[in-house]
N, C-alpha and C. Protein backbone atom coordinates (compact mmCIF):
# COMPACT_ATOMS: atom_id res chain seq x y z
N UNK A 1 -7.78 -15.79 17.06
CA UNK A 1 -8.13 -17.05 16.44
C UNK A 1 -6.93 -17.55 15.63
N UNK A 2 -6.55 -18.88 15.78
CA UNK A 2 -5.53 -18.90 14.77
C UNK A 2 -5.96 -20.26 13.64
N UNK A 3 -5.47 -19.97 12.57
CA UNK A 3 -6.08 -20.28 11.32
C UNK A 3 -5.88 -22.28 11.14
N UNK A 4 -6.49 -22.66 10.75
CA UNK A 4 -6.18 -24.54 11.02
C UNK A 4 -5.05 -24.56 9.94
N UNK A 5 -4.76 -23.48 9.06
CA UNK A 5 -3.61 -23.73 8.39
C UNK A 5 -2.66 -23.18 8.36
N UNK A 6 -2.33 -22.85 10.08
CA UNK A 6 -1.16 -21.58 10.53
C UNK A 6 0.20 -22.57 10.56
N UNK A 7 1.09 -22.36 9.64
CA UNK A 7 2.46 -22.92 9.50
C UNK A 7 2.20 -24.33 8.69
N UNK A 8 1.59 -24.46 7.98
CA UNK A 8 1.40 -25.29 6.86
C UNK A 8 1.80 -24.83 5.39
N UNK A 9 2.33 -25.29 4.67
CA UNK A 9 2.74 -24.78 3.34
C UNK A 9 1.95 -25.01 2.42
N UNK A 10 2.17 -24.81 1.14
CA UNK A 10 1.42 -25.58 0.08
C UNK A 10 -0.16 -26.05 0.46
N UNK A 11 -1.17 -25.33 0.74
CA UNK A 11 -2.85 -25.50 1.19
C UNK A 11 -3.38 -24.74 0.39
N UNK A 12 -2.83 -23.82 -0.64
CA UNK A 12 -3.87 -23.03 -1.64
C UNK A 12 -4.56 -21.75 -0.62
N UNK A 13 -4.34 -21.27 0.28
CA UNK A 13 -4.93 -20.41 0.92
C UNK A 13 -4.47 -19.06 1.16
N UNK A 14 -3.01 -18.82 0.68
CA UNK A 14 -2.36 -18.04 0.39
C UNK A 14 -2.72 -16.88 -0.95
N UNK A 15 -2.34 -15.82 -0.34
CA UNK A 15 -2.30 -14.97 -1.77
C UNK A 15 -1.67 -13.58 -1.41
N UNK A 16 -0.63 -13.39 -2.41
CA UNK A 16 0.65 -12.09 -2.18
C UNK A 16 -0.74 -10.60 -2.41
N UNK A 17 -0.72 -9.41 -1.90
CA UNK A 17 -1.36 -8.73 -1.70
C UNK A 17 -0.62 -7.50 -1.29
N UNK A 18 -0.02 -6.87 -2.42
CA UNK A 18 0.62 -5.65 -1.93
C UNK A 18 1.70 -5.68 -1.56
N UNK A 19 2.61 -4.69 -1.02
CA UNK A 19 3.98 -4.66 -0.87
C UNK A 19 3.99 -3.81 0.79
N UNK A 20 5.43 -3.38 1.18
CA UNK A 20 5.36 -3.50 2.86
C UNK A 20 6.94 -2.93 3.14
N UNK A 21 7.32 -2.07 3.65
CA UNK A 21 8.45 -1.55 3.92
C UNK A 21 8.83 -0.40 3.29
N UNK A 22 10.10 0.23 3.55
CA UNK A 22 10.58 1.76 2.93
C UNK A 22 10.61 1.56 1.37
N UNK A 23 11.18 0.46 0.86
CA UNK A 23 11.15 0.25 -0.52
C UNK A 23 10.51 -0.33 -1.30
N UNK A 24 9.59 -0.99 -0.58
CA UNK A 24 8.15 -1.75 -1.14
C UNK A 24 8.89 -3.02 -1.66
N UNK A 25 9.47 -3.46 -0.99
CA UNK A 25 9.81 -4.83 -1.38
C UNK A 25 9.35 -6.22 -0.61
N UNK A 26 8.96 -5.96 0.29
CA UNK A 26 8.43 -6.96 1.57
C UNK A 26 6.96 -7.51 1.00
N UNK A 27 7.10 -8.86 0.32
CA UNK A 27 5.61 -9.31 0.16
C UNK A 27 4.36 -9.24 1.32
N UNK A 28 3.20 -8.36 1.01
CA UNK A 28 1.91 -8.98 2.00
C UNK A 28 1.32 -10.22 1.43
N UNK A 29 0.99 -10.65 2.66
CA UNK A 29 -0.15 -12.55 2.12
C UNK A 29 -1.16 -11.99 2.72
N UNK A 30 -2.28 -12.36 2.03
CA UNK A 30 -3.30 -12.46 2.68
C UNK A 30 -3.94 -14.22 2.70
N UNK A 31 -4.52 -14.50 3.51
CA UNK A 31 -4.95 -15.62 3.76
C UNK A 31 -6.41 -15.96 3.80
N UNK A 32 -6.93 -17.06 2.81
CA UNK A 32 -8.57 -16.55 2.33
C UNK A 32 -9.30 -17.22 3.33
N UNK A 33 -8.59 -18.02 4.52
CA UNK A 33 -9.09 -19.16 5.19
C UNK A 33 -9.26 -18.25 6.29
N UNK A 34 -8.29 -17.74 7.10
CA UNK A 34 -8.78 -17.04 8.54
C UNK A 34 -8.91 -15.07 8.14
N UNK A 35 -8.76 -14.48 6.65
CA UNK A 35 -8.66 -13.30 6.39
C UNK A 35 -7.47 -12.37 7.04
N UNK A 36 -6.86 -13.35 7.27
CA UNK A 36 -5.62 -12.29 8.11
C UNK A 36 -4.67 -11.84 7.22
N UNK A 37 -3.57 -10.62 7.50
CA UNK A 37 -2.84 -10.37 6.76
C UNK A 37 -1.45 -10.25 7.57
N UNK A 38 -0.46 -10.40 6.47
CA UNK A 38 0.78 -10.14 7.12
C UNK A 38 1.85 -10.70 6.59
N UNK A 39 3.49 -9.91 6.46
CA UNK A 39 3.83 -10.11 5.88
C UNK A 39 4.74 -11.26 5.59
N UNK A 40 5.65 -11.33 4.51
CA UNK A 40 6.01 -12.90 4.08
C UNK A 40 7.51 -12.68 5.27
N UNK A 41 7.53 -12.01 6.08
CA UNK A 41 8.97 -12.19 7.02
C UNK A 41 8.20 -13.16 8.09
N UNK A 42 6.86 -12.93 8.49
CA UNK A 42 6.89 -13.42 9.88
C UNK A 42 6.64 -14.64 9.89
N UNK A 43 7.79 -14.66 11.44
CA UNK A 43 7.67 -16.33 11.58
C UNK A 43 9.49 -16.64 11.27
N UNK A 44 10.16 -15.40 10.77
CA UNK A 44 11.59 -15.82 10.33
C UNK A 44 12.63 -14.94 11.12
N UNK A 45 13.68 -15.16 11.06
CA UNK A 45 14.47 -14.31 11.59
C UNK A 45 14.71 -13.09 11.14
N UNK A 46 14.16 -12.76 10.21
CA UNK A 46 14.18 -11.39 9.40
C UNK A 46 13.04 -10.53 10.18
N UNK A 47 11.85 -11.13 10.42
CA UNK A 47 10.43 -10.27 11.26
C UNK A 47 10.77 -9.11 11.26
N UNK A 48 11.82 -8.39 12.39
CA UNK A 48 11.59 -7.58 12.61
C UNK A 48 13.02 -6.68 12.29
N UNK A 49 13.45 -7.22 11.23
CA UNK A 49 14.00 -6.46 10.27
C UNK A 49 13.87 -5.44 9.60
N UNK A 50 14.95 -3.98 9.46
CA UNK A 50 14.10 -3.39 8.94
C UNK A 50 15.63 -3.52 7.65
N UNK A 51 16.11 -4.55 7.90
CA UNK A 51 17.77 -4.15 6.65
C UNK A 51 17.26 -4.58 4.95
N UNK A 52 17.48 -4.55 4.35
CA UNK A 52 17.19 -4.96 3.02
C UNK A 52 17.79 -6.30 3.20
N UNK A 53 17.22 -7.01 2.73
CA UNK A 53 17.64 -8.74 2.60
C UNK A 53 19.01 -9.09 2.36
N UNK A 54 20.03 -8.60 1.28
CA UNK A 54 21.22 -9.17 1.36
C UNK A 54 22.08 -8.65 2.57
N UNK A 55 21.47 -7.41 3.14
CA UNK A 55 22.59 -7.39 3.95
C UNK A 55 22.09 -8.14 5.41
N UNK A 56 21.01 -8.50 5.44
CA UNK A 56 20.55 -9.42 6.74
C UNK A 56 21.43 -10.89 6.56
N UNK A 57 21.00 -11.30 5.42
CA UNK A 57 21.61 -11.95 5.08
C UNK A 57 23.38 -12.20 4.63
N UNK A 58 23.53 -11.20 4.90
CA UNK A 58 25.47 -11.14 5.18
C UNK A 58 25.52 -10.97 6.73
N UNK A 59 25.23 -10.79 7.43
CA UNK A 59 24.98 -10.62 8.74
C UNK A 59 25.13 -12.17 9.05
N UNK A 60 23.82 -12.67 8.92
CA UNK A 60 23.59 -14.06 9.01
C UNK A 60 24.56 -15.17 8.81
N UNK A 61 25.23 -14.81 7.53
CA UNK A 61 26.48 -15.76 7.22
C UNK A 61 27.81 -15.31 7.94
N UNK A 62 28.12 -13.80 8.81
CA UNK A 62 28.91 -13.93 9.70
C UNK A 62 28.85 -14.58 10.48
N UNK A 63 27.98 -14.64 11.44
CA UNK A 63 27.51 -14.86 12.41
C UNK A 63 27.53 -16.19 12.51
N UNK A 64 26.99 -17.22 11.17
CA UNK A 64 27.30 -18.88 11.35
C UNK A 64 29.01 -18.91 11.37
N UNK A 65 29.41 -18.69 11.20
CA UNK A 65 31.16 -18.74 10.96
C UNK A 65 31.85 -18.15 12.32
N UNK A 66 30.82 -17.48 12.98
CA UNK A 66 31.56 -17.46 14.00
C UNK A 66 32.20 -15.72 14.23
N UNK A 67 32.15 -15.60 13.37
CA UNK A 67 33.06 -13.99 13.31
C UNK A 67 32.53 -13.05 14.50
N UNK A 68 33.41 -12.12 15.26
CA UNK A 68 32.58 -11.74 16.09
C UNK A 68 32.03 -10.63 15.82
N UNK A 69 31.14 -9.88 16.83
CA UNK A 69 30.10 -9.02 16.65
C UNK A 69 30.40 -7.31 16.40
N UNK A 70 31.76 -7.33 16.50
CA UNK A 70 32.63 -5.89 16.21
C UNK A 70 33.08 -6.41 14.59
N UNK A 71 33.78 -7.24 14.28
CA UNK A 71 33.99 -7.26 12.82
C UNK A 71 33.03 -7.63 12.22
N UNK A 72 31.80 -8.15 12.34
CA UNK A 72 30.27 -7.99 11.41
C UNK A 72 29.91 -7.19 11.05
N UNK A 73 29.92 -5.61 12.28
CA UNK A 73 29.95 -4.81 11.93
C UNK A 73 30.34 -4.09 11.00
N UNK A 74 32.11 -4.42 10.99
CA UNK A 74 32.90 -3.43 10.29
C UNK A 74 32.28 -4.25 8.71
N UNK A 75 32.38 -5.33 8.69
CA UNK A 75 32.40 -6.10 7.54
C UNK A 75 31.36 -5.59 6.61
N UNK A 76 30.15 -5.58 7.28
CA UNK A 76 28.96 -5.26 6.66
C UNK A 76 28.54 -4.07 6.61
N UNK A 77 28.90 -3.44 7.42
CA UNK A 77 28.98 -1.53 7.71
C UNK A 77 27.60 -0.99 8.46
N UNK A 78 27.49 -2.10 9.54
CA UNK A 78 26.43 -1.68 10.28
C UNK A 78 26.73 -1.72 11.80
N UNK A 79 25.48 -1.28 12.50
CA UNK A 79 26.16 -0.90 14.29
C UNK A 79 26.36 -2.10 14.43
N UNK A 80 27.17 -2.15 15.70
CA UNK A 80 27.34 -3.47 16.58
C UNK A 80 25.92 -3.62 17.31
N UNK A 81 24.67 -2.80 17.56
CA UNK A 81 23.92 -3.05 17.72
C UNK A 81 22.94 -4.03 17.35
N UNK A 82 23.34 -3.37 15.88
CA UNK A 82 22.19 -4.38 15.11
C UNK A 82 22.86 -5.81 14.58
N UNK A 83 23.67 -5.67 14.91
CA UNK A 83 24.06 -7.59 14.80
C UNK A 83 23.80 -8.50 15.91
N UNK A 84 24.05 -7.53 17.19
CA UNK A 84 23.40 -7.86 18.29
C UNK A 84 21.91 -8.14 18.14
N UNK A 85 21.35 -7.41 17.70
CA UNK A 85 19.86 -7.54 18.11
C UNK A 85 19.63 -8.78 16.59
């Protein structure tokens, strides 16, 4: 079922509910309109992230600039995999 206020902002139907990941930093929503839960990544390019936010986000700002996918790596100190993916 999907909720009449799926990708709408600001409707009051929202509510943070717990935490979500290795470090408990990942907000849960719960939603009082369709009862679903899930967390505040999905729907973004982070989803299925498992990096801590600034470094997704240094990733991210290589990657607009162009830099390629071996020095993202080195830059940020992660596989060439995961810049790939």
């Amino acid at each position: 079922m999907i909720c009449k206020y799926y990708q709408q902002r600001a409707k009051g139907n929202l509510s943070f509910r717990g935490y979500s990941g290795r470090t408990k930093q990942i907000r849960m929503v719960y939603c009082h309109e369709c009862g679903g839960h899930f967390s505040e990544r999905k729907g973004t390019v982070l989803e299925q992230s498992r990096l801590p936010e600034a470094k997704a986000c240094a990733i991210l700002r290589h990657v607009r600039e162009r830099t390629g996918t071996l020095a993202t790596s080195r830059l940020v100190a992660v596989h060439p995999d995961t810049v790939t993916r």
